[in-house]
Protein backbone atom coordinates (compact mmCIF):
# COMPACT_ATOMS: atom_id res chain seq x y z
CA UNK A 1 89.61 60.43 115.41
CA UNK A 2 91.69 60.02 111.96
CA UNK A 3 88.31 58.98 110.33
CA UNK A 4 86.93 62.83 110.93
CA UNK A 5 89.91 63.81 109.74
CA UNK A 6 89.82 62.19 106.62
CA UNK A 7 86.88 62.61 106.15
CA UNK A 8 87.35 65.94 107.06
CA UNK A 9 89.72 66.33 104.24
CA UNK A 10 87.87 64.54 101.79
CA UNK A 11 84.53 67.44 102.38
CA UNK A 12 87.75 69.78 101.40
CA UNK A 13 88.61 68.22 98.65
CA UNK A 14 85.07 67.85 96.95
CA UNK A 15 84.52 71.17 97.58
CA UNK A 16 87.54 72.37 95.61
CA UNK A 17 86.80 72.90 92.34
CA UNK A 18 90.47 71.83 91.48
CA UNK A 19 89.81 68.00 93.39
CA UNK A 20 86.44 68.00 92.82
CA UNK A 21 86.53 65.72 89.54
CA UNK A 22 89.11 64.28 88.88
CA UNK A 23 88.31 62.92 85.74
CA UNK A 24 90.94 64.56 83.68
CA UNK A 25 92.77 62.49 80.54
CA UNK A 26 96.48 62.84 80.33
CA UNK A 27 96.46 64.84 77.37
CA UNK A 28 94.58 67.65 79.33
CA UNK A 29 97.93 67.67 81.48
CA UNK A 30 100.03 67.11 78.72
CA UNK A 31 98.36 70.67 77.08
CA UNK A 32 98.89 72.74 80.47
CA UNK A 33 102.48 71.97 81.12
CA UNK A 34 103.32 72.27 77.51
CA UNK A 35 101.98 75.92 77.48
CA UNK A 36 103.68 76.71 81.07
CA UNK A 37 107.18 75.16 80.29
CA UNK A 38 106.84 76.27 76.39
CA UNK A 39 104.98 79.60 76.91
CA UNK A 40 106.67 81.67 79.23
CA UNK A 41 109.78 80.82 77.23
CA UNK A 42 108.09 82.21 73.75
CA UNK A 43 106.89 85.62 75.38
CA UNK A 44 110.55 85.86 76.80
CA UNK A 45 112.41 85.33 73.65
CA UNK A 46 112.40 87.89 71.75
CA UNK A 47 113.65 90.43 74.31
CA UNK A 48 116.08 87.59 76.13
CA UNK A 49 117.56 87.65 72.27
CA UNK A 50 117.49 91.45 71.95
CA UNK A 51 119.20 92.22 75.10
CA UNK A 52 121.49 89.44 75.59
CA UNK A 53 121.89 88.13 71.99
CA UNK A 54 121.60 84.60 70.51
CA UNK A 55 124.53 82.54 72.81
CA UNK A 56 123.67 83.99 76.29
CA UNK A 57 120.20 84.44 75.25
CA UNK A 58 119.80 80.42 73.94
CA UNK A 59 121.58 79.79 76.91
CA UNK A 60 119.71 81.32 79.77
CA UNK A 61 116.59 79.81 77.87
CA UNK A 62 117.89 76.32 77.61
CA UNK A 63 118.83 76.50 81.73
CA UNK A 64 114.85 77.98 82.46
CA UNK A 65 113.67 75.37 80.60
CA UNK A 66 115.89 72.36 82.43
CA UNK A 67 115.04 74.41 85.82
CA UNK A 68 111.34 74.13 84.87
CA UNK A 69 111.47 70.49 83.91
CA UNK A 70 113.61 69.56 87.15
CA UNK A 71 110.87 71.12 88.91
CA UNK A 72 107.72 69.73 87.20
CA UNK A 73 109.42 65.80 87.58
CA UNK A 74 110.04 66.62 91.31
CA UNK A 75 106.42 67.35 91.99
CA UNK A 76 105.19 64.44 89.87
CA UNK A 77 107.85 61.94 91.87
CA UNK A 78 106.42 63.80 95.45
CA UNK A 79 102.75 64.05 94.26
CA UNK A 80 102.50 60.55 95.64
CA UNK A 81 105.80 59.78 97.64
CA UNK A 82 104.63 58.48 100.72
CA UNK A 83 101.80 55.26 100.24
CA UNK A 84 98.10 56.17 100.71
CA UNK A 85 98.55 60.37 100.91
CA UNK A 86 98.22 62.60 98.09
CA UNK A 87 99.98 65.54 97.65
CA UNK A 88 97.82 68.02 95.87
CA UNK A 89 99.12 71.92 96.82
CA UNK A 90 102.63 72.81 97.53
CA UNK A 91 101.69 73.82 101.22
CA UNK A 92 100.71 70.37 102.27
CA UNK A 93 103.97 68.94 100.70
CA UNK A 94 106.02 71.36 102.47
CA UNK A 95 103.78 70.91 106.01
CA UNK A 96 105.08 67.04 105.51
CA UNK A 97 109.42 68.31 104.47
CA UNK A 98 108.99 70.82 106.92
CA UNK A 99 106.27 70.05 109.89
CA UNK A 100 102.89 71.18 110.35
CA UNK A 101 103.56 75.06 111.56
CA UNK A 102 107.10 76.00 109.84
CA UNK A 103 106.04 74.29 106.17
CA UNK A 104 103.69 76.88 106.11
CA UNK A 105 105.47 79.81 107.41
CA UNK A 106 108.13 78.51 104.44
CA UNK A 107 106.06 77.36 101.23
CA UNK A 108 103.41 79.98 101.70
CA UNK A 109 105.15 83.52 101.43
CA UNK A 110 107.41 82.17 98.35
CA UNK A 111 104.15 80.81 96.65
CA UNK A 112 102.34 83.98 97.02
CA UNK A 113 105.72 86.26 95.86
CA UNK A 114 105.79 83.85 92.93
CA UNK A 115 102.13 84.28 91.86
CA UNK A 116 101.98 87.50 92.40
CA UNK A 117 104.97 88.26 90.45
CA UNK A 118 103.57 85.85 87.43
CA UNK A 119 100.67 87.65 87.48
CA UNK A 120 102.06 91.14 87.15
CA UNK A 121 104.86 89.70 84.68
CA UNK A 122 101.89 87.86 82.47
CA UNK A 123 99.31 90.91 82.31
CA UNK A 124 101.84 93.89 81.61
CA UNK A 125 103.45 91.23 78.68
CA UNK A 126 100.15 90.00 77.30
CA UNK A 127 99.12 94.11 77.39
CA UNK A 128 102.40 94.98 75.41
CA UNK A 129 101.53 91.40 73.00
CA UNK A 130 97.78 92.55 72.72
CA UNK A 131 99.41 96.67 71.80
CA UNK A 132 102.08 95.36 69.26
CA UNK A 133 99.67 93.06 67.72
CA UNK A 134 96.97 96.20 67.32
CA UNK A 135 99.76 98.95 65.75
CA UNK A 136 100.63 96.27 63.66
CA UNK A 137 97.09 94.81 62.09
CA UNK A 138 96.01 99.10 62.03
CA UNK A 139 98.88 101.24 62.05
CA UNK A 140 96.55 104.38 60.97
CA UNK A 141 94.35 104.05 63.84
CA UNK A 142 94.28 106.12 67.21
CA UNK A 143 96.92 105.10 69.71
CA UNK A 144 95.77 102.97 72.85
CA UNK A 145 97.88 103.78 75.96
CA UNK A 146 99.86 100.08 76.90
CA UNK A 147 97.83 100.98 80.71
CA UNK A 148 94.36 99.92 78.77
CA UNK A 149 96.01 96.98 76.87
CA UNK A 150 96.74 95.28 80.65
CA UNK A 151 93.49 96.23 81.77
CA UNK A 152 92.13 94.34 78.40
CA UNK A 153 94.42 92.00 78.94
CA UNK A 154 93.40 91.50 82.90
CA UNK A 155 89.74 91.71 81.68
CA UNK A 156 90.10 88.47 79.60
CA UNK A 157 92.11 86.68 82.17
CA UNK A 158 89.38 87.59 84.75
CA UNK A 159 86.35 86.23 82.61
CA UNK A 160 88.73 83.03 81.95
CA UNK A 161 88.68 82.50 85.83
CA UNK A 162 85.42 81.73 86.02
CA UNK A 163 85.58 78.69 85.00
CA UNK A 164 85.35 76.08 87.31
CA UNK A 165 87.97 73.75 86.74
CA UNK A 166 91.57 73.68 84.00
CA UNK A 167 89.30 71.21 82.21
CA UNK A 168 87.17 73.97 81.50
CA UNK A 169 89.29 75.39 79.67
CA UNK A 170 91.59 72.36 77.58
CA UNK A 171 90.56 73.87 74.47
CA UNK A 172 92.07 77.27 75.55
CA UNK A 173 95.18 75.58 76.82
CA UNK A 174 95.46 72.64 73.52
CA UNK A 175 95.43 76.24 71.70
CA UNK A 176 97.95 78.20 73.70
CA UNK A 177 100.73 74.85 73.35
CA UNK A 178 100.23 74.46 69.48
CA UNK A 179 100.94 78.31 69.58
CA UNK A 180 103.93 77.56 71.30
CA UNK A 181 105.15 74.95 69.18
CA UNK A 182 104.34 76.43 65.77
């Protein structure tokens, strides 16, 4: 009975592009949470700086960034927290905090209002990036509504989901955190 099961779970898991290979190097991770701790920070900054100015603005930046880093160490200590089961997607980690029925009912309505609410946030900010970036190389040339920047904007994010797996796409994401440093 808990071999089908397992191996139950393990047919899951190959399937999954995400746990298919897992063959990544550390640096791969390294580049991914650089750009998701770093990145979301950079786009934010200059209007967190315009609206709020440099003290409140450095500081509600500075407490993102410890909430983000709080966050990313407690889901490296849990990945692995209890001997011999893996921890791979925040609904199986709250099915074990919470039980098998409730974790879900918990963990999966804030994980969709979260990526949903990324998602909106990234492709209307990457649409503004993508219009400032295009009055500002050719400030002679017709004007683009900001609606067709997010659907440009979308377009590219859509063709980058096709790939099958973040190592895919480590060049992308290497890239996107030297950005963010430099």
């Amino acid at each position: 009975m808990a071999s089908d099961t397992v191996a139950k779970k393990k047919g899951i898991d190959d399937w999954l592009p995400v746990t298919a290979s897992r063959n990544a190097k550390w640096w791969y991770s390294a580049f991914h949470n650089l750009t998701a701790m770093v990145g979301a920070g950079v786009l934010s900054l200059p209007y967190a700086m315009s609206m709020m100015g440099w003290g409140p603005g450095s500081t509600v930046l500075i407490l993102s960034w410890i909430i983000t880093l709080f966050t990313l160490w407690q889901m490296v200590e849990m990945h692995e927290m209890v001997p011999g089961v893996r921890f791979d997607r925040y609904h199986e980690l709250g099915q074990h905090a919470f039980g098998e029925k409730l974790g879900l009912y918990i963990v999966v309505p804030q994980q969709l209002l979260v990526e949903v609410g990324t998602c909106i946030a990234y492709m209307v900010t990457g649409g503004k990036s993508l219009q400032k970036f295009y009055d500002t190389v050719c400030p002679t040339c017709q004007h683009i509504r900001t609606s067709y920047w997010i659907v440009i904007f979308g377009s590219l994010n859509f063709a980058l989901c096709q790939f099958p797996s973040f190592n895919s796409i480590s060049a992308i994401s290497f890239a996107a955190a030297v950005m963010s440093i430099a």
